[in-house]
N, C-alpha and C. Protein backbone atom coordinates (compact mmCIF):
# COMPACT_ATOMS: atom_id res chain seq x y z
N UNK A 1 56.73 -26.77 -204.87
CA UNK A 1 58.04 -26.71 -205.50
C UNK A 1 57.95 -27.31 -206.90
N UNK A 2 58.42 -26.66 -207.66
CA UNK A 2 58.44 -26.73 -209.35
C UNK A 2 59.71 -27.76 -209.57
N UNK A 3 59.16 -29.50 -210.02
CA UNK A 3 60.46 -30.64 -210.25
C UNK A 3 60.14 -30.75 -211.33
N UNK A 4 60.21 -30.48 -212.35
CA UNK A 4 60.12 -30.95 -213.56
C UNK A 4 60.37 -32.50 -214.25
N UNK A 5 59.72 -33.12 -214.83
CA UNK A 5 59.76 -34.62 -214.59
C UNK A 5 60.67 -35.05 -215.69
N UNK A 6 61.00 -34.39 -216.76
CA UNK A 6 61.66 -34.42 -218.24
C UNK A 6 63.25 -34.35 -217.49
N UNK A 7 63.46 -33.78 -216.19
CA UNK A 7 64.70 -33.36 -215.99
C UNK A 7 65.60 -34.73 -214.53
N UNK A 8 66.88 -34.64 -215.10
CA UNK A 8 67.50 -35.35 -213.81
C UNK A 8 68.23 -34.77 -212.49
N UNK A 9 68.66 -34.81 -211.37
CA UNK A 9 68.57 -34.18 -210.73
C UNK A 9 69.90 -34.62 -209.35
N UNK A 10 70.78 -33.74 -209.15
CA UNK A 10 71.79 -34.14 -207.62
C UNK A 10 71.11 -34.09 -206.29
N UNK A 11 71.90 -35.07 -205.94
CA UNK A 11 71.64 -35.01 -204.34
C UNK A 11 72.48 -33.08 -203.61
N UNK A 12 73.07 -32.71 -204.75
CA UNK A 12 73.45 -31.00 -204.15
C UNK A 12 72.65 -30.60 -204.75
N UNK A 13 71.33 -30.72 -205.56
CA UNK A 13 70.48 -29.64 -206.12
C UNK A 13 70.76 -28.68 -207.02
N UNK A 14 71.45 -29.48 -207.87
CA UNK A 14 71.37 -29.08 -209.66
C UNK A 14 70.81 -29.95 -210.32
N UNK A 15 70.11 -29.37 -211.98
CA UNK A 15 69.18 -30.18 -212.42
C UNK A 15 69.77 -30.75 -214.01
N UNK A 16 69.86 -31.49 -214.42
CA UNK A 16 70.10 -31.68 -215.53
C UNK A 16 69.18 -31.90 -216.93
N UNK A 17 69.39 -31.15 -218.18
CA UNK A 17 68.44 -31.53 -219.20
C UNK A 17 69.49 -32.08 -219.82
N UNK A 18 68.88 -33.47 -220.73
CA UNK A 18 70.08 -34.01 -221.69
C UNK A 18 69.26 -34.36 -222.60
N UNK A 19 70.09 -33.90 -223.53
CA UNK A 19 69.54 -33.83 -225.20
C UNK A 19 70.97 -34.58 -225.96
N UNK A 20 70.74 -35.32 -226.55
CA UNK A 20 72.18 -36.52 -227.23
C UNK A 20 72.87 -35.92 -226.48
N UNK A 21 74.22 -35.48 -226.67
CA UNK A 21 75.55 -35.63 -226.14
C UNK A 21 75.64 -34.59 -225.21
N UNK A 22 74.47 -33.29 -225.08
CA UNK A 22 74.93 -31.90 -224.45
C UNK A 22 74.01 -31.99 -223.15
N UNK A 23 74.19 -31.69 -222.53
CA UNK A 23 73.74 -31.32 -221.23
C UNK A 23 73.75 -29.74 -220.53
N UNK A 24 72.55 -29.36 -220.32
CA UNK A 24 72.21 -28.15 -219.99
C UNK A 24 71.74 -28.14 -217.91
N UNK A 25 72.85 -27.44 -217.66
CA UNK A 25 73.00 -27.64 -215.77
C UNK A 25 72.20 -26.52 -215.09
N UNK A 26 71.74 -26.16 -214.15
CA UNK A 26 71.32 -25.25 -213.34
C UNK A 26 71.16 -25.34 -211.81
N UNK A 27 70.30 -25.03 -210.80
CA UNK A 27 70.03 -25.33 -209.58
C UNK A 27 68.67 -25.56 -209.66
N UNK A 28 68.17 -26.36 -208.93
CA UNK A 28 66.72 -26.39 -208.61
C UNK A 28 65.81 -25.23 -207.73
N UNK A 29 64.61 -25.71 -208.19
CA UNK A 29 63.70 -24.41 -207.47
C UNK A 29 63.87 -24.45 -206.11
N UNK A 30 64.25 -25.75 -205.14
CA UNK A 30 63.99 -26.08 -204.22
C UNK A 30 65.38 -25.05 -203.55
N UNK A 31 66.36 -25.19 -204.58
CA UNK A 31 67.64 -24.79 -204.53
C UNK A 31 67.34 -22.99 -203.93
N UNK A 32 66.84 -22.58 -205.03
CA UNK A 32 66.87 -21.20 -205.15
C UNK A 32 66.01 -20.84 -204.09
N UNK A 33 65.44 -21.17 -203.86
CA UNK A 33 64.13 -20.85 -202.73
C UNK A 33 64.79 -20.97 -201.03
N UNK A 34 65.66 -22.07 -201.10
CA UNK A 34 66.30 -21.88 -200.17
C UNK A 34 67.54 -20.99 -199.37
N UNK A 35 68.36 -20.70 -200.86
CA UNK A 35 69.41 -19.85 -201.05
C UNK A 35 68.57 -18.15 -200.70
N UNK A 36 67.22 -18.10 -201.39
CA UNK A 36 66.64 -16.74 -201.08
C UNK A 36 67.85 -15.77 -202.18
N UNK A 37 67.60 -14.29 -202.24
CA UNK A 37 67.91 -13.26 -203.47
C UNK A 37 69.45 -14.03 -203.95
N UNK A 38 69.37 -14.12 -205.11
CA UNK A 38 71.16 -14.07 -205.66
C UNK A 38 72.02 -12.85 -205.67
N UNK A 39 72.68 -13.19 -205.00
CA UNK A 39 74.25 -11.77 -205.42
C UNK A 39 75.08 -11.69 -206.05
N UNK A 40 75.41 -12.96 -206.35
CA UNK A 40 76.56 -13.23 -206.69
C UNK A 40 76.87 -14.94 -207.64
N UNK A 41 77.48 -14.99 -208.82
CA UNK A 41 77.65 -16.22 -209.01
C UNK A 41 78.62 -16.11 -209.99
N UNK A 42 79.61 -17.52 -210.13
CA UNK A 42 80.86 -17.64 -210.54
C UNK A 42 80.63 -18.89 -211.55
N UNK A 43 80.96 -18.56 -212.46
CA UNK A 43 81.04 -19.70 -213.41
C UNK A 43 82.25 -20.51 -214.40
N UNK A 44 82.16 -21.40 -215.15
CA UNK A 44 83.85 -21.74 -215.48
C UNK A 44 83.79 -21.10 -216.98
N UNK A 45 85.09 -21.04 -217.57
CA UNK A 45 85.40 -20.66 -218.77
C UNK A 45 84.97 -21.64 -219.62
N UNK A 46 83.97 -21.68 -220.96
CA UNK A 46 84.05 -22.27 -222.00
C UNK A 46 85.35 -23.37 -221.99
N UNK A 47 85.32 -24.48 -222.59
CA UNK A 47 86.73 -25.01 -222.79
C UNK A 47 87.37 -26.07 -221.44
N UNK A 48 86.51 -25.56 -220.31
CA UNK A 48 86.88 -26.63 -219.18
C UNK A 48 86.48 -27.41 -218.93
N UNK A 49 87.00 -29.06 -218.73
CA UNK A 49 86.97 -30.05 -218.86
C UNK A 49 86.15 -30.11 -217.25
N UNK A 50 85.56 -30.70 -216.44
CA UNK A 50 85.00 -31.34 -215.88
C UNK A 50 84.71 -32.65 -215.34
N UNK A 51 85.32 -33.33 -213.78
CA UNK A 51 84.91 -34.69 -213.73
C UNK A 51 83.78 -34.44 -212.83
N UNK A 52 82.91 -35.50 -212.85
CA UNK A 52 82.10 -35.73 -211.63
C UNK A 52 82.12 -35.14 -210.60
N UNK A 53 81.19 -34.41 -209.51
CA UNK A 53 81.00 -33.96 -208.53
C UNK A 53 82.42 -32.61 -208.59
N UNK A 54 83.02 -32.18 -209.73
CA UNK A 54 83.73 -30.88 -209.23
C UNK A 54 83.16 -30.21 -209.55
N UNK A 55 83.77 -28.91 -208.58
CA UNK A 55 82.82 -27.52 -208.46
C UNK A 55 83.36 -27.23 -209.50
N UNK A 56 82.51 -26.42 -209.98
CA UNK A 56 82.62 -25.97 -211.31
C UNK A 56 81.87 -24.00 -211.11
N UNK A 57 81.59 -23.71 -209.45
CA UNK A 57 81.05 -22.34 -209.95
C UNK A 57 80.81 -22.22 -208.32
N UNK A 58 80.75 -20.59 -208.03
CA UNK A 58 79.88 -20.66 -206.72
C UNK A 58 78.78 -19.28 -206.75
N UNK A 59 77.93 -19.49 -206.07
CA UNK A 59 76.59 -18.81 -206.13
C UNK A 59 76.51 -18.57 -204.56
N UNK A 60 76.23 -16.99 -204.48
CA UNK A 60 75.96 -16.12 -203.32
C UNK A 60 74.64 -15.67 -203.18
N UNK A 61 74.06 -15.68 -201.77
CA UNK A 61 72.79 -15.11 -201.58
C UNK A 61 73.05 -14.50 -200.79
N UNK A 62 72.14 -14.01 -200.46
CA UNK A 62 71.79 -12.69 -199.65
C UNK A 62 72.02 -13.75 -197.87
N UNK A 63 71.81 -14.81 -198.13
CA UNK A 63 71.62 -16.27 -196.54
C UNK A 63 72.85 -17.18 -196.90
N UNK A 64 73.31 -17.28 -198.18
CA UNK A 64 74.42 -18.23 -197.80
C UNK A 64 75.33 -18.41 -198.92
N UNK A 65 76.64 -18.98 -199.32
CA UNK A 65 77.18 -19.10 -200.46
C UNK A 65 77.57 -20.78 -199.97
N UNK A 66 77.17 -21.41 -201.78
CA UNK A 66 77.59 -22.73 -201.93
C UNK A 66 77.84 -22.64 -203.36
N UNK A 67 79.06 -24.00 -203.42
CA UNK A 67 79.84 -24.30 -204.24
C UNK A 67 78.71 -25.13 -205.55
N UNK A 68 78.94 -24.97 -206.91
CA UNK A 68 78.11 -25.86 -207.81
C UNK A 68 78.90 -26.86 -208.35
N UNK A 69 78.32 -28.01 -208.19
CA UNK A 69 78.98 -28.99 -208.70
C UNK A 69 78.52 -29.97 -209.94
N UNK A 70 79.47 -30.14 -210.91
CA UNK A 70 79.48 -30.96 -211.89
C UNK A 70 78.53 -32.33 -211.90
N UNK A 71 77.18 -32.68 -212.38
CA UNK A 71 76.86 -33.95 -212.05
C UNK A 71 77.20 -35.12 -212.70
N UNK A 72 77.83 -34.66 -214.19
CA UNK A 72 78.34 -35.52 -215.19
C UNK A 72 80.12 -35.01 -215.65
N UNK A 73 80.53 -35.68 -216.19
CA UNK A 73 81.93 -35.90 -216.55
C UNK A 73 81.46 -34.96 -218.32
N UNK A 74 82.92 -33.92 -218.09
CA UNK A 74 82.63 -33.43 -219.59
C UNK A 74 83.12 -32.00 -219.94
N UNK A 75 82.99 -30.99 -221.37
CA UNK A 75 83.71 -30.29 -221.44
C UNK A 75 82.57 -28.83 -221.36
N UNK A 76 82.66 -28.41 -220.70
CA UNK A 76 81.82 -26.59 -220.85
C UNK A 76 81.68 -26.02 -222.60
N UNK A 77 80.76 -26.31 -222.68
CA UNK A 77 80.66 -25.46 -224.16
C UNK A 77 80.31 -24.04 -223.86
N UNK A 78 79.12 -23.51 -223.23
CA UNK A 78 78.91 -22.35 -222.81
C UNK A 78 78.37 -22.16 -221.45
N UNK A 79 78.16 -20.99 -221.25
CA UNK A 79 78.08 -20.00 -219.66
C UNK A 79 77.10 -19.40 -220.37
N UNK A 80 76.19 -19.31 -219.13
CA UNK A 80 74.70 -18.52 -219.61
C UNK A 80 75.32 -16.84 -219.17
N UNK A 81 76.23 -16.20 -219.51
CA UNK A 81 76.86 -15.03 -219.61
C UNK A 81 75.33 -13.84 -219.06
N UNK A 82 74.18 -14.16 -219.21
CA UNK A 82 73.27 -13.27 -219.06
C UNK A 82 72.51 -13.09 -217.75
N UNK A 83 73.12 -14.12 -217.05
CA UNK A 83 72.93 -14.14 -215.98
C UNK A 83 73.54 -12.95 -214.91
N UNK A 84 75.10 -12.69 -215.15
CA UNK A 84 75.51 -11.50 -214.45
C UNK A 84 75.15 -10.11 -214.24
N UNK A 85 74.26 -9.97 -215.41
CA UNK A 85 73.57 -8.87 -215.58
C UNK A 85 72.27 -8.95 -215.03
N UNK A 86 72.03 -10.07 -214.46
CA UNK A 86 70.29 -10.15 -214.08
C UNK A 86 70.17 -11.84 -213.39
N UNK A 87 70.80 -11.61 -212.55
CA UNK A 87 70.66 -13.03 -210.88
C UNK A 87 69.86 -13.29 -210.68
N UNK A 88 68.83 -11.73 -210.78
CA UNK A 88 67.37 -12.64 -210.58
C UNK A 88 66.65 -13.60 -211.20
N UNK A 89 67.04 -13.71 -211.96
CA UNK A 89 67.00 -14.38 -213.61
C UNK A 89 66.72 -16.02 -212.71
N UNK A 90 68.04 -16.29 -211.67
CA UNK A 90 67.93 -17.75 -211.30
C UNK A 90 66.80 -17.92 -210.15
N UNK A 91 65.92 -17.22 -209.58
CA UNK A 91 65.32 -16.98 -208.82
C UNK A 91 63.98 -16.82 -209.19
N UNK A 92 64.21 -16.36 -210.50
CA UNK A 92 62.65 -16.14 -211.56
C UNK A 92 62.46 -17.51 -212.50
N UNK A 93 63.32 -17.62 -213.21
CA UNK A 93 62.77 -19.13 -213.82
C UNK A 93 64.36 -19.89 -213.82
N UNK A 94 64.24 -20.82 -212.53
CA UNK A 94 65.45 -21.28 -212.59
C UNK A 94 65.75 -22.87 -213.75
N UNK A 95 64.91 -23.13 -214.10
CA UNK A 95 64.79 -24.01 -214.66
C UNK A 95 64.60 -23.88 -217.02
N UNK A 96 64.47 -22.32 -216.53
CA UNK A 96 64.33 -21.95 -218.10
C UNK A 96 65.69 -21.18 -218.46
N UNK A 97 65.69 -19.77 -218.54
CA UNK A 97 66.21 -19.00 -218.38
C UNK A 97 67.64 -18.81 -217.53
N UNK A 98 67.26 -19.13 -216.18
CA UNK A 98 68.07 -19.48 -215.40
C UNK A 98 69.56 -20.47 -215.33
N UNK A 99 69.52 -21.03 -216.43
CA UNK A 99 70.34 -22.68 -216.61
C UNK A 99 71.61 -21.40 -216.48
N UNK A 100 72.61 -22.44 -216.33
CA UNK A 100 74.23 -21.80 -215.93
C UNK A 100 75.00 -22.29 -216.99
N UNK A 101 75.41 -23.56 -217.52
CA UNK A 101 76.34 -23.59 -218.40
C UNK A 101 75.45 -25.32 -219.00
N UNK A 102 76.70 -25.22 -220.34
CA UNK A 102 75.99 -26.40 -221.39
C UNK A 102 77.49 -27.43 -221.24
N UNK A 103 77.22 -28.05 -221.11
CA UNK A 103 78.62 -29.24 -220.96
C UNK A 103 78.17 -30.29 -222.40
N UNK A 104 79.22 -30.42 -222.82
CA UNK A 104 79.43 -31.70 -224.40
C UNK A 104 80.07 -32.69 -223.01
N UNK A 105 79.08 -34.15 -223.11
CA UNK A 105 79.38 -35.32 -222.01
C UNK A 105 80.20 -36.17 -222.35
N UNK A 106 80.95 -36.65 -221.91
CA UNK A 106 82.15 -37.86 -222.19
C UNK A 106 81.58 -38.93 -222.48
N UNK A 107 80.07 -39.40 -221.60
CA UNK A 107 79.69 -40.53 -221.47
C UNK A 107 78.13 -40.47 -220.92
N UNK A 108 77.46 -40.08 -222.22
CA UNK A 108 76.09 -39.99 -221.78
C UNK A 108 74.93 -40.67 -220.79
N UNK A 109 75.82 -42.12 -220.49
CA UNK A 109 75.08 -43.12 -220.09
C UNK A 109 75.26 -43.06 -218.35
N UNK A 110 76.10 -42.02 -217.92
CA UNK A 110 75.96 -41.58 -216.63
C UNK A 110 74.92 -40.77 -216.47
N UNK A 111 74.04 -40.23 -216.79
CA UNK A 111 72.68 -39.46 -216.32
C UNK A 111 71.82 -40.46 -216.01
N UNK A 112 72.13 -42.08 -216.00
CA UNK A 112 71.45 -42.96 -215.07
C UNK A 112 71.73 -42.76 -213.55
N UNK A 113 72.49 -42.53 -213.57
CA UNK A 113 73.31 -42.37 -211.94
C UNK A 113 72.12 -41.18 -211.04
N UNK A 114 71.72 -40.12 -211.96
CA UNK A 114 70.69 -39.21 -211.22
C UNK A 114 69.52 -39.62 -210.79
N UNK A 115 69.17 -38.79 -210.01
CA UNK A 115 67.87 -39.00 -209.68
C UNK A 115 66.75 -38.29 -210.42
N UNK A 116 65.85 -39.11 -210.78
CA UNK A 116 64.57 -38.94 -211.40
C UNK A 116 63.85 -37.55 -211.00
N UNK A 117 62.74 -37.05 -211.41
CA UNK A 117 61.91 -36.44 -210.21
C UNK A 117 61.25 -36.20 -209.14
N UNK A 118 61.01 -37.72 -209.16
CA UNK A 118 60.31 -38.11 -207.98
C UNK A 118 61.38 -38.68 -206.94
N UNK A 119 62.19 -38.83 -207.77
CA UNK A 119 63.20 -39.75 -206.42
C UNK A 119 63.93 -38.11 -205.75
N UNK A 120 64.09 -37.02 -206.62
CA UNK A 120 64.50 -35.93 -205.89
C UNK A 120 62.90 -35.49 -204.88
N UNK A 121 61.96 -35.64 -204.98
CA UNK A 121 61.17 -35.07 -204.46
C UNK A 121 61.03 -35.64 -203.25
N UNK A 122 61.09 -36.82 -203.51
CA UNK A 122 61.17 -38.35 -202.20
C UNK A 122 62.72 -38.19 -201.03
N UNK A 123 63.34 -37.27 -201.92
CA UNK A 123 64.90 -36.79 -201.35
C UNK A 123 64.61 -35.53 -200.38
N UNK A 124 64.34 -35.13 -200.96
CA UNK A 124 64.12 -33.09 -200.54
C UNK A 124 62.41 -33.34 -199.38
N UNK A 125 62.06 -34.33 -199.52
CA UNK A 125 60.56 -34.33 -198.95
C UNK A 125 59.32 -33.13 -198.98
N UNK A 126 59.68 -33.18 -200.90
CA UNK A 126 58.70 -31.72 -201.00
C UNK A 126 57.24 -32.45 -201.52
């Protein structure tokens, strides 16, 4: 399973990249691998505000649908829009390509609260 060590990570299995104030969200490989083919996924409008742990989207597979949730407090700048046209996209490089939306953070100093890579790996027991 592909954890990337640069990245932070939920106990629901989304991953976070943070660069100063923006934060770039997705699901993990562990995520996608489990979910198996995408069908389906829902994302928020540009412009929506975000607290902690709200869903913010839901994602359908071919085995199951779960809700995505917010790991930081903050406002949606963009939706990876290119995704609807090509799901497989999160299934092929979920960690590049794949990312779902970019959030501007209220309070950068909550991406301490995540888990590391190893502490997700030590989580997931991959």
């Amino acid at each position: 399973m592909n954890t990337p060590a640069e990245l932070r990570y939920t106990r629901s299995d989304e991953w976070v990249r943070i660069e100063g104030d923006t934060a770039t969200i997705g699901i993990t490989d562990y995520a996608q691998s489990e979910l198996g083919d995408i069908v389906f996924l829902e994302l928020p409008e540009p412009g929506r505000y975000l607290q902690v742990d709200e869903t913010f989207g839901v994602i359908e597979s071919v085995k199951a649908a779960s809700d995505l949730y917010a790991p930081l407090e903050g406002e949606v700048l963009e939706v990876n829009s290119a995704l609807q046209s090509a799901l497989e996209t999160i299934n092929q490089d979920p960690y590049g390509k794949g990312w779902m939306i970019k959030m501007r953070l209220s309070d950068p100093s909550q991406a301490a609260s995540l888990m590391s890579a190893d502490e997700y790996r030590a989580y997931r027991n991959l």
